[in-house]
N, C-alpha and C. Protein backbone atom coordinates (compact mmCIF):
# COMPACT_ATOMS: atom_id res chain seq x y z
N UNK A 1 -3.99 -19.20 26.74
CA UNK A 1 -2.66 -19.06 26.16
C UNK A 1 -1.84 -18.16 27.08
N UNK A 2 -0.56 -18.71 27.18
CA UNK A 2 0.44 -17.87 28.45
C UNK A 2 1.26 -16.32 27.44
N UNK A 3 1.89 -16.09 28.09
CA UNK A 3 2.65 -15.04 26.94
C UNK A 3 3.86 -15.40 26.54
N UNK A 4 3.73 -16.87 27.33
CA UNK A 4 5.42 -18.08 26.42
C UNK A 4 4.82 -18.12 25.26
N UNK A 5 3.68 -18.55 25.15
CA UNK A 5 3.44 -19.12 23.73
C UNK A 5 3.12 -17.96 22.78
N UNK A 6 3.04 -16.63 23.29
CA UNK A 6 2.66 -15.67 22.31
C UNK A 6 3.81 -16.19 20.97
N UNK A 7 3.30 -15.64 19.71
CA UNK A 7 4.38 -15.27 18.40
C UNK A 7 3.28 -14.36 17.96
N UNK A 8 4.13 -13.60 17.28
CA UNK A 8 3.62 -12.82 15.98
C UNK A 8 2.43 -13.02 15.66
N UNK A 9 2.41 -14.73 15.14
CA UNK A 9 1.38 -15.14 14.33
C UNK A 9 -0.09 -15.23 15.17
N UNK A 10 0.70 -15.46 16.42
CA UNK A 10 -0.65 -16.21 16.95
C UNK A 10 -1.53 -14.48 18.14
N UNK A 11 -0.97 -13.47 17.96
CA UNK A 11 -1.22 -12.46 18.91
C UNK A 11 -2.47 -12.30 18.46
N UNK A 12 -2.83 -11.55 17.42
CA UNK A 12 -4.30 -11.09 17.29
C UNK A 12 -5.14 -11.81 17.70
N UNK A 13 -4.92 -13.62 17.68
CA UNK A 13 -6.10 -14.50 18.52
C UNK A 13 -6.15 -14.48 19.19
N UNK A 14 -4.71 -14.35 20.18
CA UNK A 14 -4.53 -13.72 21.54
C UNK A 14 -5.36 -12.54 21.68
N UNK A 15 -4.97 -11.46 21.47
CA UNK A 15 -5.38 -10.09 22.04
C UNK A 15 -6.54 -10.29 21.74
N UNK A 16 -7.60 -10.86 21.00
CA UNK A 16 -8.93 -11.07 20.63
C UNK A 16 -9.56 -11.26 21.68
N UNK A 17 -9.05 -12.71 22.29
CA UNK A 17 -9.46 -13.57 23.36
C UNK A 17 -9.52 -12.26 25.23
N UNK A 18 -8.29 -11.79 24.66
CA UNK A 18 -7.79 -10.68 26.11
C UNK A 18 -8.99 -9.77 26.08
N UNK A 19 -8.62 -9.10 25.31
CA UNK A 19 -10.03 -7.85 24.84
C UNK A 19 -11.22 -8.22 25.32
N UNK A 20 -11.60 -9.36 24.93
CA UNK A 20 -12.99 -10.07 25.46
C UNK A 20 -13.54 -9.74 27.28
N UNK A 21 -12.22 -11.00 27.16
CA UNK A 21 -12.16 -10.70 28.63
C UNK A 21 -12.11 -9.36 29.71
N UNK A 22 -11.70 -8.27 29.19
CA UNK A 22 -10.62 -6.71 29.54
C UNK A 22 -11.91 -5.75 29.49
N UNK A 23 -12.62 -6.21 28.32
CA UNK A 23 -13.86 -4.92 28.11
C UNK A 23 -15.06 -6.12 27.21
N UNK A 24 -15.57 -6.02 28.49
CA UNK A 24 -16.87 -6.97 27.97
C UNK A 24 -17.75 -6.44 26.74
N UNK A 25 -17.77 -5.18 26.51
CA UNK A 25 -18.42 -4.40 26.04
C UNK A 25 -17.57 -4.18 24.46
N UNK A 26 -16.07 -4.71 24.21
CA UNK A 26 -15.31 -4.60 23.06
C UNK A 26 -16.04 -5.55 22.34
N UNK A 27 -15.44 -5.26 21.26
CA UNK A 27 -15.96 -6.57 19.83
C UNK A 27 -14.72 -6.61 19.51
N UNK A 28 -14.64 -8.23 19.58
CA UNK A 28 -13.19 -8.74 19.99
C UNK A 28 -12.90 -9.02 18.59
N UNK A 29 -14.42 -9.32 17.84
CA UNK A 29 -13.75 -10.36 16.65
C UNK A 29 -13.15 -9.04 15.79
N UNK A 30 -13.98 -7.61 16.03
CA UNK A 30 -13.55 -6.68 14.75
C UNK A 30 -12.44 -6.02 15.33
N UNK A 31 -11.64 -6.02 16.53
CA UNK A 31 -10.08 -5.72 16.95
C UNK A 31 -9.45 -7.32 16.25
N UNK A 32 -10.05 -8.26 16.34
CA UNK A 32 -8.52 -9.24 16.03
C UNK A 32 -8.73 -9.34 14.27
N UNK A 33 -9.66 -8.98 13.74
CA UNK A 33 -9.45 -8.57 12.27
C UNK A 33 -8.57 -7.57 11.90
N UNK A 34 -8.96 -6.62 12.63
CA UNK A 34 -8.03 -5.03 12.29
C UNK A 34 -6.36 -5.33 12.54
N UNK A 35 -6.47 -6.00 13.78
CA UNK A 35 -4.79 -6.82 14.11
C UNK A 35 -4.08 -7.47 12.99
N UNK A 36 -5.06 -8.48 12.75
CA UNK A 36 -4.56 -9.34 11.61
C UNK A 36 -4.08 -8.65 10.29
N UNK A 37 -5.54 -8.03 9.78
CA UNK A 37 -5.30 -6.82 8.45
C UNK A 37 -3.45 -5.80 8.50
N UNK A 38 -3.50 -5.50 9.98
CA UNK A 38 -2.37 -4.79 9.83
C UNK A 38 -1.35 -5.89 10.00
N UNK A 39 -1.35 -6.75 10.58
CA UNK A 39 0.12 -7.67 10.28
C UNK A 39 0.31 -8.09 9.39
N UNK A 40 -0.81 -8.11 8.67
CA UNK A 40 -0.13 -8.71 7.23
C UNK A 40 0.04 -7.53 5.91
N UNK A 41 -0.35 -6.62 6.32
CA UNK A 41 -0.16 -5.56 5.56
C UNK A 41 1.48 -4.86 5.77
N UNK A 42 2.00 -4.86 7.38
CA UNK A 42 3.06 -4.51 7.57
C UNK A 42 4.74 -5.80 7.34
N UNK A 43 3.72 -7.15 7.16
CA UNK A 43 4.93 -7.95 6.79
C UNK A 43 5.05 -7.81 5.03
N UNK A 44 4.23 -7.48 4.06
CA UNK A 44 4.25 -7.43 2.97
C UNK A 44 5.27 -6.18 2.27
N UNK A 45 4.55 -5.16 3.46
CA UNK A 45 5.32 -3.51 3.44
C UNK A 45 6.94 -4.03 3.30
N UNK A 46 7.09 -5.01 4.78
CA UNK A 46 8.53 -5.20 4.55
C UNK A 46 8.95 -6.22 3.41
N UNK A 47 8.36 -7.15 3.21
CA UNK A 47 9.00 -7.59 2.58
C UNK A 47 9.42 -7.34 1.09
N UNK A 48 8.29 -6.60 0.33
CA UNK A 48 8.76 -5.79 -0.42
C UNK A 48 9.66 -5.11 -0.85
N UNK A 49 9.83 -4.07 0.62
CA UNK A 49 11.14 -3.23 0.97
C UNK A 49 12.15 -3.80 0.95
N UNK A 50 12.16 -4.61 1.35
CA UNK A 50 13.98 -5.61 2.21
C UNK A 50 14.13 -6.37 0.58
N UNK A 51 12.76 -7.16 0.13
CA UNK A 51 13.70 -7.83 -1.08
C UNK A 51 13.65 -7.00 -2.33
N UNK A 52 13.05 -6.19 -2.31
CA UNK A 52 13.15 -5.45 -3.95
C UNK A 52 13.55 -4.04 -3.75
N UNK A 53 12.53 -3.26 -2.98
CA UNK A 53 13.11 -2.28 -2.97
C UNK A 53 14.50 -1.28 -2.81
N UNK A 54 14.38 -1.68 -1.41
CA UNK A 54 16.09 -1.04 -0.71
C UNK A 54 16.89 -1.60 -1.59
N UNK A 55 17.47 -2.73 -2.12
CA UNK A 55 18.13 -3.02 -2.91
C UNK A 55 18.51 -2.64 -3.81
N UNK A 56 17.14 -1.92 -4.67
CA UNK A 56 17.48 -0.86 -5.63
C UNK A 56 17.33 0.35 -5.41
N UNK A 57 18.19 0.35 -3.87
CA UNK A 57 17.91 2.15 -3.23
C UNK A 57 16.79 2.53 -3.70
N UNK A 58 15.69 2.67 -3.51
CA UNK A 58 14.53 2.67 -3.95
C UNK A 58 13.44 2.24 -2.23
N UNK A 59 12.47 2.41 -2.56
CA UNK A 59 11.37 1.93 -1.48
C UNK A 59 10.12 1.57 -2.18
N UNK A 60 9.04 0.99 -1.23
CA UNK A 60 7.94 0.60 -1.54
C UNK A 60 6.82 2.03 -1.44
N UNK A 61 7.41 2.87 -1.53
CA UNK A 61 6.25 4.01 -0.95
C UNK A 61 6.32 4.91 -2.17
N UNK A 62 8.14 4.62 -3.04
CA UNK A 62 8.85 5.79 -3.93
C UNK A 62 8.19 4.50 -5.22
N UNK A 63 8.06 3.19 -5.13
CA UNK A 63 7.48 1.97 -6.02
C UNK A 63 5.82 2.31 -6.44
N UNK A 64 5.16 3.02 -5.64
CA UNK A 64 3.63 3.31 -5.35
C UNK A 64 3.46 3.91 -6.20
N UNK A 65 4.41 4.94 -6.12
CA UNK A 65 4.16 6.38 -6.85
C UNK A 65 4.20 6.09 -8.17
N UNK A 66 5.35 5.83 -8.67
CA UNK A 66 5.85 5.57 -9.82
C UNK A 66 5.10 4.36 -10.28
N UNK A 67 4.23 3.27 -9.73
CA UNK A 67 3.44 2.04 -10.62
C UNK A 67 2.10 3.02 -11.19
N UNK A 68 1.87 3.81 -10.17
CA UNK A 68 0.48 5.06 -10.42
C UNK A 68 0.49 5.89 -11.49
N UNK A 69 1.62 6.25 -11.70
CA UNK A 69 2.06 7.03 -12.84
C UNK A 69 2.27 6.46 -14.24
N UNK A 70 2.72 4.84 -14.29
CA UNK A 70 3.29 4.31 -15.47
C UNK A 70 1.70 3.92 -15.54
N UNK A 71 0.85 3.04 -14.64
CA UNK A 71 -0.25 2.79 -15.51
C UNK A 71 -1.67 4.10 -15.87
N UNK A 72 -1.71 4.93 -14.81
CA UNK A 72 -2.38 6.07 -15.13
C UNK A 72 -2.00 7.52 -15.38
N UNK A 73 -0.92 7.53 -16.24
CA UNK A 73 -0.41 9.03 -15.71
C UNK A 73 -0.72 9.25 -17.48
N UNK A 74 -0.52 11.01 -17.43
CA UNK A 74 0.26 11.62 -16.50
C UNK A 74 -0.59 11.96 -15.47
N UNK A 75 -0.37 12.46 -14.38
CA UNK A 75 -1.01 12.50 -13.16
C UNK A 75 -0.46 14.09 -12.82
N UNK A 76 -1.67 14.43 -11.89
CA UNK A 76 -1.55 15.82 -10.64
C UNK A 76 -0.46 14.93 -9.86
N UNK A 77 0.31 15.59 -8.82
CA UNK A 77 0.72 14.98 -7.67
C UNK A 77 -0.56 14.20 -6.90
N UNK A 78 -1.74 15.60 -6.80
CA UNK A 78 -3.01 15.37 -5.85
C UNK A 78 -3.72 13.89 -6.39
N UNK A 79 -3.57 13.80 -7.30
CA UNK A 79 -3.99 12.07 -7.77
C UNK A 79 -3.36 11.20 -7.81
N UNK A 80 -1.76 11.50 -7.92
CA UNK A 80 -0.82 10.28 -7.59
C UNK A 80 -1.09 9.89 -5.80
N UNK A 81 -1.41 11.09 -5.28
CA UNK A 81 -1.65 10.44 -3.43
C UNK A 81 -3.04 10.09 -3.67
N UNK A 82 -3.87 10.66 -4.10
CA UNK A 82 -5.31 9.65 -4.02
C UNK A 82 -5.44 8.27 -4.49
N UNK A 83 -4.46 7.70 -5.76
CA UNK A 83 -4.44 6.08 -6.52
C UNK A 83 -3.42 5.58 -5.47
N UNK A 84 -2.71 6.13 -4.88
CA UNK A 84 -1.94 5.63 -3.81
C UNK A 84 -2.49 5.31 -2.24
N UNK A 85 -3.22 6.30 -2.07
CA UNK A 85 -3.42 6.30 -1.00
C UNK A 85 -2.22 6.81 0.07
N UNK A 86 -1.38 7.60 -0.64
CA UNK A 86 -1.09 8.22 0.43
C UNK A 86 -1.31 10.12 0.63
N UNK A 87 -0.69 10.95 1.89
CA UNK A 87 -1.42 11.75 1.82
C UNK A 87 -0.40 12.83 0.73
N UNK A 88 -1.01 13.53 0.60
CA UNK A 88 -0.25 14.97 -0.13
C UNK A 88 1.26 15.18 0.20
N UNK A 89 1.29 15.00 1.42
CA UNK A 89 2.65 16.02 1.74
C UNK A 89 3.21 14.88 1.60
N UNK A 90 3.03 12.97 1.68
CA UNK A 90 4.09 12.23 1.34
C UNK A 90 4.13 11.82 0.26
N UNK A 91 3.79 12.52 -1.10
CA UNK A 91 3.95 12.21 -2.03
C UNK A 91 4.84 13.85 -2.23
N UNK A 92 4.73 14.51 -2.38
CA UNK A 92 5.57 15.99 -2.02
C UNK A 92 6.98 15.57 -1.76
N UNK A 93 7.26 14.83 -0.72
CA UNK A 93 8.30 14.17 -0.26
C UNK A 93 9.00 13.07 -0.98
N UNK A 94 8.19 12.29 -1.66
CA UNK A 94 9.01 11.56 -2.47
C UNK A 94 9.10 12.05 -3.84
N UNK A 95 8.77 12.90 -4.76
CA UNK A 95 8.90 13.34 -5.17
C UNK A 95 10.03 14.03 -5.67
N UNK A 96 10.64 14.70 -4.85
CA UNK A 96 12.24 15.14 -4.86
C UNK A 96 12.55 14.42 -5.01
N UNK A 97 12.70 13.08 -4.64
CA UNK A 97 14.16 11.96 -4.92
C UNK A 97 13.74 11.61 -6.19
N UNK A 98 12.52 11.12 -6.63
CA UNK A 98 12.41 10.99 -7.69
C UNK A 98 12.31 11.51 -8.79
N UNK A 99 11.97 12.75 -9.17
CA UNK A 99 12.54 13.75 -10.00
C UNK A 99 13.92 14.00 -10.15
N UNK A 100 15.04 13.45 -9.06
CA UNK A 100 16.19 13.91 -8.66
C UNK A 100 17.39 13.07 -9.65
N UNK A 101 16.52 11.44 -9.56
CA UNK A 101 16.90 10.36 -9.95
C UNK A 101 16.13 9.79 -11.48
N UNK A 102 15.40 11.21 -11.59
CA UNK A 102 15.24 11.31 -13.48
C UNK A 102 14.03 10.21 -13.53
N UNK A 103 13.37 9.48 -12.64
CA UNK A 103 12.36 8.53 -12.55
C UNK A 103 10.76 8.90 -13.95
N UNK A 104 10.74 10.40 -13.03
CA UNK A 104 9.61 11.13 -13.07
C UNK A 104 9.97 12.52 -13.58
N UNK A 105 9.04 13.27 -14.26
CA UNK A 105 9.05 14.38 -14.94
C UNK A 105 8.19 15.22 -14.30
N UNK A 106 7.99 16.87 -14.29
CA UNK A 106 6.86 16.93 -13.65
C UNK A 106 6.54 18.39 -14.76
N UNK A 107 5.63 18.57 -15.32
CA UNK A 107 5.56 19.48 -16.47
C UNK A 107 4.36 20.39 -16.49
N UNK A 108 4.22 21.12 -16.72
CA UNK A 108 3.09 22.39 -16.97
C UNK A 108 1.86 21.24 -17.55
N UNK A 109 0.68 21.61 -16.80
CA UNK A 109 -0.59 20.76 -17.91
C UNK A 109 -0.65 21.61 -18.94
N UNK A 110 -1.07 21.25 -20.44
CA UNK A 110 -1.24 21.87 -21.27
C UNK A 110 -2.75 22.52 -21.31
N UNK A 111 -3.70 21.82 -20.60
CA UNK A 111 -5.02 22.55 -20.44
C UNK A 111 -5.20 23.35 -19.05
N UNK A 112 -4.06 23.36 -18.16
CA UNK A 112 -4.37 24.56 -17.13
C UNK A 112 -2.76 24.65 -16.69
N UNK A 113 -2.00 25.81 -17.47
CA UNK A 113 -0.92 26.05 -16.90
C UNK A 113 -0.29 26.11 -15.34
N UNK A 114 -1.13 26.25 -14.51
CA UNK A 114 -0.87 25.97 -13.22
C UNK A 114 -0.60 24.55 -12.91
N UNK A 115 -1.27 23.91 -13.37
CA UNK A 115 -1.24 22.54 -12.64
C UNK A 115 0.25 22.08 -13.56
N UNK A 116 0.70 21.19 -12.53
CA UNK A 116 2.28 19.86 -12.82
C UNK A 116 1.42 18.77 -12.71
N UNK A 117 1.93 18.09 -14.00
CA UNK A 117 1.59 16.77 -14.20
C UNK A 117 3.09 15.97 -13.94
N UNK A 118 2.52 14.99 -13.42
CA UNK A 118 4.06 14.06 -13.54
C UNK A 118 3.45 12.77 -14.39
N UNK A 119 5.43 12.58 -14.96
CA UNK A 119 4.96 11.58 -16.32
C UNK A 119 6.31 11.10 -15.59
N UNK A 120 6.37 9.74 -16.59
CA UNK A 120 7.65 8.80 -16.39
C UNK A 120 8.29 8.95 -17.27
N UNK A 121 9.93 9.11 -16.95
CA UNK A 121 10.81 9.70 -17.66
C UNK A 121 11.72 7.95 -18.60
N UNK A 122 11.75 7.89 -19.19
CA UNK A 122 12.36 6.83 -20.12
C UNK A 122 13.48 5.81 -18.98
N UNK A 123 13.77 6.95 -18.30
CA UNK A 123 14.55 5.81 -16.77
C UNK A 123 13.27 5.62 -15.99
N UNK A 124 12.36 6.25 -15.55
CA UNK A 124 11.22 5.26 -15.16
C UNK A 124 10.79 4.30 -15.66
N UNK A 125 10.37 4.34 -16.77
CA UNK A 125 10.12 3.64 -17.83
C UNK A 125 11.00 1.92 -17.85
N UNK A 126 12.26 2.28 -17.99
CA UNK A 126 13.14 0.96 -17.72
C UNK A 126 12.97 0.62 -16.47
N UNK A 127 13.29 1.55 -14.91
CA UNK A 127 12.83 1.14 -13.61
C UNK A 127 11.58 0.38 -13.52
N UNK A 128 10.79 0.73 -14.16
CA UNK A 128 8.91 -0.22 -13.62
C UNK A 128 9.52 -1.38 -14.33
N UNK A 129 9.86 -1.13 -15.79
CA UNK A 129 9.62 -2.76 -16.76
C UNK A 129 10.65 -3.57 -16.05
N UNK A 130 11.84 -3.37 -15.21
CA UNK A 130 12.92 -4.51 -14.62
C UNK A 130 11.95 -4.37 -13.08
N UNK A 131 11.44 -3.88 -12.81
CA UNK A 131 11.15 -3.62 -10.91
C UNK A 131 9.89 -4.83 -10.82
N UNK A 132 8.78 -3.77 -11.99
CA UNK A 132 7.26 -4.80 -11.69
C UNK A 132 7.44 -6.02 -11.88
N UNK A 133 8.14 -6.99 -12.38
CA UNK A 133 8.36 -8.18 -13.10
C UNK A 133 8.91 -9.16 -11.16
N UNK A 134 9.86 -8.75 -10.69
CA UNK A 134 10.20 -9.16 -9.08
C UNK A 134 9.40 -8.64 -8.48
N UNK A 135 8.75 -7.60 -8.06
CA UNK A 135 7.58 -7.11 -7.39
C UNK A 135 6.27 -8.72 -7.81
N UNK A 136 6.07 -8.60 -9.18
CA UNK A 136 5.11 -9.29 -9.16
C UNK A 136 4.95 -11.23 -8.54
N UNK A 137 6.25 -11.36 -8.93
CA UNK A 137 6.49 -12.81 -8.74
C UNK A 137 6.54 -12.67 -6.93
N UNK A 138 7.45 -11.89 -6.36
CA UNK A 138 6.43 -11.77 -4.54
C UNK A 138 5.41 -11.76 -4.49
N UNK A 139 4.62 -11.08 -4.86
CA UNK A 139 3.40 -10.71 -5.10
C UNK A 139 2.93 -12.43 -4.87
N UNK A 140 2.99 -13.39 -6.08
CA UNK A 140 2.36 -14.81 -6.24
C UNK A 140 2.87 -15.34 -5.20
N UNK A 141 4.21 -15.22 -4.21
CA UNK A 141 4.62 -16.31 -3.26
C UNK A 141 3.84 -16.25 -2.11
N UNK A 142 3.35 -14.63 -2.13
CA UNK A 142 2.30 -14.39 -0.88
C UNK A 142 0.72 -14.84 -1.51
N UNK A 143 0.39 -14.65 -2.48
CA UNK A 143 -0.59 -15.44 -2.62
C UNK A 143 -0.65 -16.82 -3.04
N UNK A 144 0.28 -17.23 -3.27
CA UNK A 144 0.29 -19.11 -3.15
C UNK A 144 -0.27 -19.65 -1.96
N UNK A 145 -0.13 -18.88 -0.94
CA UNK A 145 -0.94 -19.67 0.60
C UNK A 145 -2.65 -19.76 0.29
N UNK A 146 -3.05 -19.24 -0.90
CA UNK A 146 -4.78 -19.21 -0.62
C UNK A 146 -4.87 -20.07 -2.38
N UNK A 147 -5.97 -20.59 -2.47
CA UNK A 147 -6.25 -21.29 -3.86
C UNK A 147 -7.08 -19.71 -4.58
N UNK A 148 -7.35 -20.36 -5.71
CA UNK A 148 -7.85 -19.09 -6.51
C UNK A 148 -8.94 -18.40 -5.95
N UNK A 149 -10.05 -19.65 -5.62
CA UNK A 149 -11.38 -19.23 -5.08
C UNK A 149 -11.03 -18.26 -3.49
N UNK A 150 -10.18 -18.89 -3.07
CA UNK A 150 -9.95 -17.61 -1.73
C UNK A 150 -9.17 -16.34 -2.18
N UNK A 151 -7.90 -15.98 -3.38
CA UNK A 151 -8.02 -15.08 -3.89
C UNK A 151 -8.97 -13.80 -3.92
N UNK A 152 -9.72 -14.61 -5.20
CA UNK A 152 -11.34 -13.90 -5.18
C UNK A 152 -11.60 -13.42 -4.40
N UNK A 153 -12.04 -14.49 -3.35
CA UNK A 153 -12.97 -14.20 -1.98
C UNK A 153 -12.00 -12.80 -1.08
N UNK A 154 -10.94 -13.14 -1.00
CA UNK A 154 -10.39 -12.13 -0.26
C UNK A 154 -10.06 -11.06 -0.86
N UNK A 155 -9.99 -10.83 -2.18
CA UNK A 155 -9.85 -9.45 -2.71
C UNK A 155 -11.44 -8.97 -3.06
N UNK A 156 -12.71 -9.80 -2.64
CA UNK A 156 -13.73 -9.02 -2.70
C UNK A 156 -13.89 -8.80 -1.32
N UNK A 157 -14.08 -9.64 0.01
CA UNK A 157 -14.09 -8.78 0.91
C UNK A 157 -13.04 -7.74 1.53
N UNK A 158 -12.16 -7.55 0.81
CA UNK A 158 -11.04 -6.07 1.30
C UNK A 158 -11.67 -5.12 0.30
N UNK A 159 -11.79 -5.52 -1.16
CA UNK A 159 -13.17 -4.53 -1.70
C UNK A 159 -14.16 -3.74 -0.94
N UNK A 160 -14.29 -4.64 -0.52
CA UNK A 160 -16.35 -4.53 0.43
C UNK A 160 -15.81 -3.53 1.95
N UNK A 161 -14.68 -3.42 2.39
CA UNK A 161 -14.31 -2.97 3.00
C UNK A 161 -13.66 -1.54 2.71
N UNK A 162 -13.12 -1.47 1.73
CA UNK A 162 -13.01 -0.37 1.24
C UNK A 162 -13.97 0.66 0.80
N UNK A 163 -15.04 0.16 0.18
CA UNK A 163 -16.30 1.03 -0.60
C UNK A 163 -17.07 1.06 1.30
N UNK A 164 -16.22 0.46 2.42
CA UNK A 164 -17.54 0.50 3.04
C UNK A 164 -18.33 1.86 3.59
N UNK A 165 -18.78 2.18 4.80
CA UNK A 165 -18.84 3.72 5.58
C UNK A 165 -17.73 4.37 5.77
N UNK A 166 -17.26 3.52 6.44
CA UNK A 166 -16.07 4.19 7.12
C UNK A 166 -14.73 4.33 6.69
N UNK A 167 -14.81 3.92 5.32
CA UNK A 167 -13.43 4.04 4.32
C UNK A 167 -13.61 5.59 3.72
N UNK A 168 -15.29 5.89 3.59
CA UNK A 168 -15.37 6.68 2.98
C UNK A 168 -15.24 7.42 3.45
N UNK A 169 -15.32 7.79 5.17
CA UNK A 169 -15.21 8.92 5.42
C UNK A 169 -13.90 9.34 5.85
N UNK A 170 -13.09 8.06 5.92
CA UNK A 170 -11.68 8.45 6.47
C UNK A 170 -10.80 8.92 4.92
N UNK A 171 -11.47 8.39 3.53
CA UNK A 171 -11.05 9.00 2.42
C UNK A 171 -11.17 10.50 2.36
N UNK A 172 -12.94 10.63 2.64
CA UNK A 172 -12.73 12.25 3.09
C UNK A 172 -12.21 13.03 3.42
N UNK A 173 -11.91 12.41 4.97
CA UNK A 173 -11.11 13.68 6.02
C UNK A 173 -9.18 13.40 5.34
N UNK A 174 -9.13 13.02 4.65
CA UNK A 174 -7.95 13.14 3.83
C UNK A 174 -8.32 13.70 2.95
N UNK A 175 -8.80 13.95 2.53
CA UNK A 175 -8.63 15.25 1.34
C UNK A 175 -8.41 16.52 1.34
């Protein structure tokens, strides 16, 4: 393949194939997985963003927080970034806007006065029930490309990938 024919779509088979060739000693197939995993993780990021989010001045990162909270809260901050997966200080960060914009509450725990719990404030509350409903129906247009049985299949091996070694330890060194 020349680098006319590169696209988007077709690079990770590319760079797979390059790699091979570049470092005999690479494992081509587990770089053009990791390629793939992130392109489709970063076209979802956007598309999210561009059709639901930004629209409702809002983002997919400030959407995270707040889906974490409406189905498990009330929440620490420190557990809204762990069900999220993101780290401390960017949930810290979104935070302000959303407390700002009445989303989220953030209140004394009643069993350890130190700790802030955040809860969803009755405008969160309306934000998730109009937001999740278009969130979700994207959600099905990106999975309409696979039948049910690949569904499955692909939300157990990103499972299997997650619980694997090395999820765990990169969960670690985030903490």
């Amino acid at each position: 393949m020349t680098n006319e024919n590169l696209e988007y779509r077709n690079f990770a088979d590319f760079a797979s194939s390059k790699v091979g060739e570049l470092i005999p000693e690479a494992d081509p197939t587990a770089n053009r997985l990791s390629v793939a995993l992130n392109r489709v993780s970063h076209l979802l990021t956007y598309d999210f963003d561009a059709s639901i989010h930004r629209p409702e001045d809002s983002s997919w990162a400030a959407y995270r927080v707040i889906f974490v909270v409406w189905l498990a809260g009330p929440l620490t901050p420190a557990r809204a970034a762990e069900l999220t997966g993101m780290g401390k200080s960017a949930i810290s960060n979104l935070l302000k806007p959303l407390l700002k914009q009445e989303y989220l509450i953030q209140e004394a725990s009643a069993e350890d006065r130190r700790s802030k719990l955040l809860s969803l404030t009755p405008k969160g509350e309306e934000y998730i029930n109009r937001i999740f409903p278009q969130q979700n129906k994207l959600e099905a247009k990106w999975s309409d490309s696979l039948t049910s049985i690949e569904q499955d299949l692909l939300i157990s091996l990103l499972n299997k990938l997650l619980n694997g070694k090395r999820a765990e330890e990169v969960r670690e060194q985030r903490r």
